[in-house]
PDB file of N, CA and C in Angstrom:
ATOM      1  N   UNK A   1      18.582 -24.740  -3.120  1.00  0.00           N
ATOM      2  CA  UNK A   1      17.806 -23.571  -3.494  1.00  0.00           C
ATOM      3  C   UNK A   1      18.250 -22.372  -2.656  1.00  0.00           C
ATOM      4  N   UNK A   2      18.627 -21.337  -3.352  1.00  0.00           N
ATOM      5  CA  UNK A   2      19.111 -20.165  -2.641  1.00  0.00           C
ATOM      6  C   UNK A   2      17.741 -19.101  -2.134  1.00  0.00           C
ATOM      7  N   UNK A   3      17.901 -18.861  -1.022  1.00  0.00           N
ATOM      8  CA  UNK A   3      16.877 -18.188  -0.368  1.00  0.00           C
ATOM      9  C   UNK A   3      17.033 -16.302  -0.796  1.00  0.00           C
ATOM     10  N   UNK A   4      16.057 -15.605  -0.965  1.00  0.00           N
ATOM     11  CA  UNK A   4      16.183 -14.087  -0.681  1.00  0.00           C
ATOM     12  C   UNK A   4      16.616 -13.859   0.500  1.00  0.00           C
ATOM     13  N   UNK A   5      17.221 -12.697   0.893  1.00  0.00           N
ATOM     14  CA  UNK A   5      17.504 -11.996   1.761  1.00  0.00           C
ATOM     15  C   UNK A   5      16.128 -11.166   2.065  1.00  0.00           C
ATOM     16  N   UNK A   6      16.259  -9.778   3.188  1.00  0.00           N
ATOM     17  CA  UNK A   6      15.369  -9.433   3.401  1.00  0.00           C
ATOM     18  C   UNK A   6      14.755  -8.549   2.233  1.00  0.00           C
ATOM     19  N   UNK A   7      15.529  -8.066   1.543  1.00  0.00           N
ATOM     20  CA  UNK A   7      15.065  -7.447   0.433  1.00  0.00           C
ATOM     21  C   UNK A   7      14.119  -7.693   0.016  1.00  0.00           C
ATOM     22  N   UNK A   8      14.151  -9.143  -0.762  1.00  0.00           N
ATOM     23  CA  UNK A   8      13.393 -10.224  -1.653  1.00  0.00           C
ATOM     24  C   UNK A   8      12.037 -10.221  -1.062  1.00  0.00           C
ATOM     25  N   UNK A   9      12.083 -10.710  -0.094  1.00  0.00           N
ATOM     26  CA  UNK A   9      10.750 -10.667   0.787  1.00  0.00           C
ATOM     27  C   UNK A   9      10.036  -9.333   0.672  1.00  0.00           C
ATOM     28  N   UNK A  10      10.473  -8.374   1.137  1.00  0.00           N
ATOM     29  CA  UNK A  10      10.051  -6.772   0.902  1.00  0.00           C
ATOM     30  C   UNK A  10       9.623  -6.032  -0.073  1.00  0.00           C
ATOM     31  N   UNK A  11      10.255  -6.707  -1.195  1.00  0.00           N
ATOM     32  CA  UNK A  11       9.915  -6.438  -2.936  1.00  0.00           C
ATOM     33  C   UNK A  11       8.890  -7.437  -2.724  1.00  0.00           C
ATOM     34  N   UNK A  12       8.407  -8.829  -2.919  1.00  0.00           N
ATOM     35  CA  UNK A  12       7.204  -9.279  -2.562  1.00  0.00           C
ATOM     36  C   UNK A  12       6.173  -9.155  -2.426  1.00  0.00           C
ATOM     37  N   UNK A  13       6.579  -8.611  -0.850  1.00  0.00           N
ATOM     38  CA  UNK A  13       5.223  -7.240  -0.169  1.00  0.00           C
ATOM     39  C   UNK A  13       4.478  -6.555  -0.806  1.00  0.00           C
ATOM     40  N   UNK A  14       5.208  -5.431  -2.108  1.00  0.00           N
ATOM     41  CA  UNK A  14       5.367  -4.819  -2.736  1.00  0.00           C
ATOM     42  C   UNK A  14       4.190  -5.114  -3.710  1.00  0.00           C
ATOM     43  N   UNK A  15       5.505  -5.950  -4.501  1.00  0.00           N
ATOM     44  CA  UNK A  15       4.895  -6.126  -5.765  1.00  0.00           C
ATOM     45  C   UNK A  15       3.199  -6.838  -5.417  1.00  0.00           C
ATOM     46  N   UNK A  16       2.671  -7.871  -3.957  1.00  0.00           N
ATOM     47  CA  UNK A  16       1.511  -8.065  -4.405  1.00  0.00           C
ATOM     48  C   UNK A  16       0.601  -6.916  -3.324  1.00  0.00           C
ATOM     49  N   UNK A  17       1.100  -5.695  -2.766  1.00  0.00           N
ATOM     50  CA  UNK A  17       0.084  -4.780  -2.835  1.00  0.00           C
ATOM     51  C   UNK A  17       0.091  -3.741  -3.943  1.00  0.00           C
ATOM     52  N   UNK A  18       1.139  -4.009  -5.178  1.00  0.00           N
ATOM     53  CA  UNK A  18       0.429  -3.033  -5.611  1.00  0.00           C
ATOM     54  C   UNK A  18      -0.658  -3.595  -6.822  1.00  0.00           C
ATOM     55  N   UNK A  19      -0.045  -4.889  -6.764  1.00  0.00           N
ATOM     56  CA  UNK A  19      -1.386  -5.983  -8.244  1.00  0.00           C
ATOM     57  C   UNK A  19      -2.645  -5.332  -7.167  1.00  0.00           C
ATOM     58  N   UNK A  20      -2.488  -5.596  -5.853  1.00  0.00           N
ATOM     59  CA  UNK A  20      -4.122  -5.748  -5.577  1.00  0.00           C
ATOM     60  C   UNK A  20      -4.742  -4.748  -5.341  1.00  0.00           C
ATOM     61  N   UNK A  21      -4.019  -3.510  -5.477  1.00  0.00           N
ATOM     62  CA  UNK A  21      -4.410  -1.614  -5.882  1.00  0.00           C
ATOM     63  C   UNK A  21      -4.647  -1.880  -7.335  1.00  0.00           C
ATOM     64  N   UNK A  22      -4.115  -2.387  -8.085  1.00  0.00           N
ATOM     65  CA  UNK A  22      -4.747  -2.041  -9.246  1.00  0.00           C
ATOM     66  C   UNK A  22      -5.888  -2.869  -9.286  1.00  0.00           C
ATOM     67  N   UNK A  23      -6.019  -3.679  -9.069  1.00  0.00           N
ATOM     68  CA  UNK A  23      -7.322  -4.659  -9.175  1.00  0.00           C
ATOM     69  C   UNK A  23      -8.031  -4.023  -8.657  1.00  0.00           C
ATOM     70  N   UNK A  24      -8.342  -3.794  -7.529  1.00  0.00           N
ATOM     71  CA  UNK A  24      -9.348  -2.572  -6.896  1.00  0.00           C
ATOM     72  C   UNK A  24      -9.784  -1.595  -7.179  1.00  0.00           C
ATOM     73  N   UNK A  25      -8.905  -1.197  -8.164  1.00  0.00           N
ATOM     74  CA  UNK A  25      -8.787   0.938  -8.981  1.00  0.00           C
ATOM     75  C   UNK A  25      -9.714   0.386 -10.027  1.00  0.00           C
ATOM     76  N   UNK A  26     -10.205  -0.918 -10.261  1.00  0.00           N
ATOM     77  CA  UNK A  26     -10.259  -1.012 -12.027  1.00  0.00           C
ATOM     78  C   UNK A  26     -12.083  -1.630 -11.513  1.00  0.00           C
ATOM     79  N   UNK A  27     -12.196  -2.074  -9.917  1.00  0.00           N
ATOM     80  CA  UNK A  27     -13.551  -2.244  -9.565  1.00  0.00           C
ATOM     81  C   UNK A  27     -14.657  -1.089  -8.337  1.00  0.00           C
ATOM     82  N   UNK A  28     -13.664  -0.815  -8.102  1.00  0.00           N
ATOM     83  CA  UNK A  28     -14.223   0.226  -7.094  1.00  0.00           C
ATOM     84  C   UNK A  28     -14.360   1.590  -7.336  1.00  0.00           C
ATOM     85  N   UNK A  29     -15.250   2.314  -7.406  1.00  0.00           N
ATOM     86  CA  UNK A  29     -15.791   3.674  -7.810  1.00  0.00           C
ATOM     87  C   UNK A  29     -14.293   4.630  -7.428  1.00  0.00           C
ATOM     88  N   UNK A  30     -14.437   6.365  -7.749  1.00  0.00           N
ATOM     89  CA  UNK A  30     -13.388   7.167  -7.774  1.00  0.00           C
ATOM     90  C   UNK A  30     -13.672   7.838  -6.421  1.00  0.00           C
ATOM     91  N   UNK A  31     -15.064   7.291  -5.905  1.00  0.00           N
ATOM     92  CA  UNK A  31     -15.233   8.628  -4.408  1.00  0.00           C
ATOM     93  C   UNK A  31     -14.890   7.881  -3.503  1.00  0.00           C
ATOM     94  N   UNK A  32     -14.468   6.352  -3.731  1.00  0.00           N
ATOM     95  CA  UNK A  32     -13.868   5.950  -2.780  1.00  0.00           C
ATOM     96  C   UNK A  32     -12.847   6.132  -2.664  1.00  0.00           C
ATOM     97  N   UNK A  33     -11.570   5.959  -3.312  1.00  0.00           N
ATOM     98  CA  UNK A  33     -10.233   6.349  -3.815  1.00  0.00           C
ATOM     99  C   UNK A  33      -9.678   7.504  -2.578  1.00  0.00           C
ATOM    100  N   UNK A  34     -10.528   8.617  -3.168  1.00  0.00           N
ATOM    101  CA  UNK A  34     -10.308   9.828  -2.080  1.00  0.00           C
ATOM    102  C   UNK A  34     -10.575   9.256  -0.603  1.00  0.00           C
ATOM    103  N   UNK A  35     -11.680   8.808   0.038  1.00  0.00           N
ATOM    104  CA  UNK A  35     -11.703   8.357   0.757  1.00  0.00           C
ATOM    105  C   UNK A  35     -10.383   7.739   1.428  1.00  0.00           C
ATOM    106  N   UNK A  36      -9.989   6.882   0.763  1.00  0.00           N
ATOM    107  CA  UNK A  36      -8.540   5.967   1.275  1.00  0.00           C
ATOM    108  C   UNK A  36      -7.361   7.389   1.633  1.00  0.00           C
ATOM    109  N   UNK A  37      -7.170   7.687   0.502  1.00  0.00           N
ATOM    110  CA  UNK A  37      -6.529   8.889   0.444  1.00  0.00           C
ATOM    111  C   UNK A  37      -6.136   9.805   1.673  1.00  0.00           C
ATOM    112  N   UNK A  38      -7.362  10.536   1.894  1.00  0.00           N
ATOM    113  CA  UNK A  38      -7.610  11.104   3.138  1.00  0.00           C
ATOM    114  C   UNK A  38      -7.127  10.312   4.321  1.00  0.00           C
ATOM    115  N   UNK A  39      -7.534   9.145   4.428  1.00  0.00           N
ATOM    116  CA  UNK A  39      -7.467   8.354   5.776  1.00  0.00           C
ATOM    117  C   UNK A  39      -5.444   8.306   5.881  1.00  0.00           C
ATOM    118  N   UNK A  40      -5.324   7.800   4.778  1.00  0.00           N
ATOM    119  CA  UNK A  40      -3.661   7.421   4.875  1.00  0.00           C
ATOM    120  C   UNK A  40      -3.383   8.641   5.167  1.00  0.00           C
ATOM    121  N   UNK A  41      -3.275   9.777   4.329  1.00  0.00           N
ATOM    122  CA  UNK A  41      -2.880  10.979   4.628  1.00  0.00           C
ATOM    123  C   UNK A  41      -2.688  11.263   6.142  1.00  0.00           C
ATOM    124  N   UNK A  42      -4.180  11.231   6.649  1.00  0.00           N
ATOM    125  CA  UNK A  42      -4.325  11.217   7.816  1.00  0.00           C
ATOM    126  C   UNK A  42      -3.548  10.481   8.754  1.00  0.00           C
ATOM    127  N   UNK A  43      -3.629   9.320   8.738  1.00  0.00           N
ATOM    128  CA  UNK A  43      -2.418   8.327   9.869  1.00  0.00           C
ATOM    129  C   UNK A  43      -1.446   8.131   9.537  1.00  0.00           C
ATOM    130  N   UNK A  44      -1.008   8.457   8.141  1.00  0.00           N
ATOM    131  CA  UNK A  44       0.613   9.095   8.036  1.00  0.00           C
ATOM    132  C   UNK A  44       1.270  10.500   8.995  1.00  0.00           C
ATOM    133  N   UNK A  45       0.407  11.225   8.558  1.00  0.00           N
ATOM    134  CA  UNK A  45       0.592  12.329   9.598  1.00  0.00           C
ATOM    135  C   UNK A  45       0.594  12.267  11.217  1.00  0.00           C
ATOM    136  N   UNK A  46      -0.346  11.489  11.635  1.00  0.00           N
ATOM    137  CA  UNK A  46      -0.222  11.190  12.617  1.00  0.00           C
ATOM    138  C   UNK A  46       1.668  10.249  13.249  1.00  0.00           C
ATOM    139  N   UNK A  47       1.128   9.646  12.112  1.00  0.00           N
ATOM    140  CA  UNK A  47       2.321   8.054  12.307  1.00  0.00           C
ATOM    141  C   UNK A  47       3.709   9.466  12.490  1.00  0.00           C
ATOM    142  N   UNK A  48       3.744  10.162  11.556  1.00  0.00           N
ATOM    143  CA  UNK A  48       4.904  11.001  11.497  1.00  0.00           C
ATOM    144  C   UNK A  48       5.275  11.600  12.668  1.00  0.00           C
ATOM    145  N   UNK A  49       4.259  12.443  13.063  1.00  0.00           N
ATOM    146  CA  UNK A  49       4.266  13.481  14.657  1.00  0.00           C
ATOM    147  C   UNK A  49       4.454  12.128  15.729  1.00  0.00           C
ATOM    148  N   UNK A  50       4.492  11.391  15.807  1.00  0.00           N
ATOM    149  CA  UNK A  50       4.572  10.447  17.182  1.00  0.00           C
ATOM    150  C   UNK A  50       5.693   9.805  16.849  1.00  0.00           C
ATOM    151  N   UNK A  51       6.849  10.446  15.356  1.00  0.00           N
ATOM    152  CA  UNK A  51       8.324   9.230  15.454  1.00  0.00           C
ATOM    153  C   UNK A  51       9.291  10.492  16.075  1.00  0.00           C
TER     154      UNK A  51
END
């Protein structure tokens, strides 16, 4: 059996956070959404200024 490389694994990652964003988008209200939003925004920005 031939193994993935790191790629494979990384697409993985991927593909099951984004099933479990949609599963979430389709149960959880829209004022939360923003909520998330904001926050990432937020510690992206952060994450950015401290590389």
């Amino acid at each position: 059996m031939r193994r993935h490389g790191k790629r494979g694994g990384w697409c993985g990652y991927v593909a099951i956070g984004v099933g479990v964003f949609i599963m979430m988008a389709l149960i959880l209200p829209s004022w939360f959404w923003w909520v998330i939003c904001s926050i990432l925004l937020v510690c992206g920005g952060i994450w950015l200024l401290r590389c």
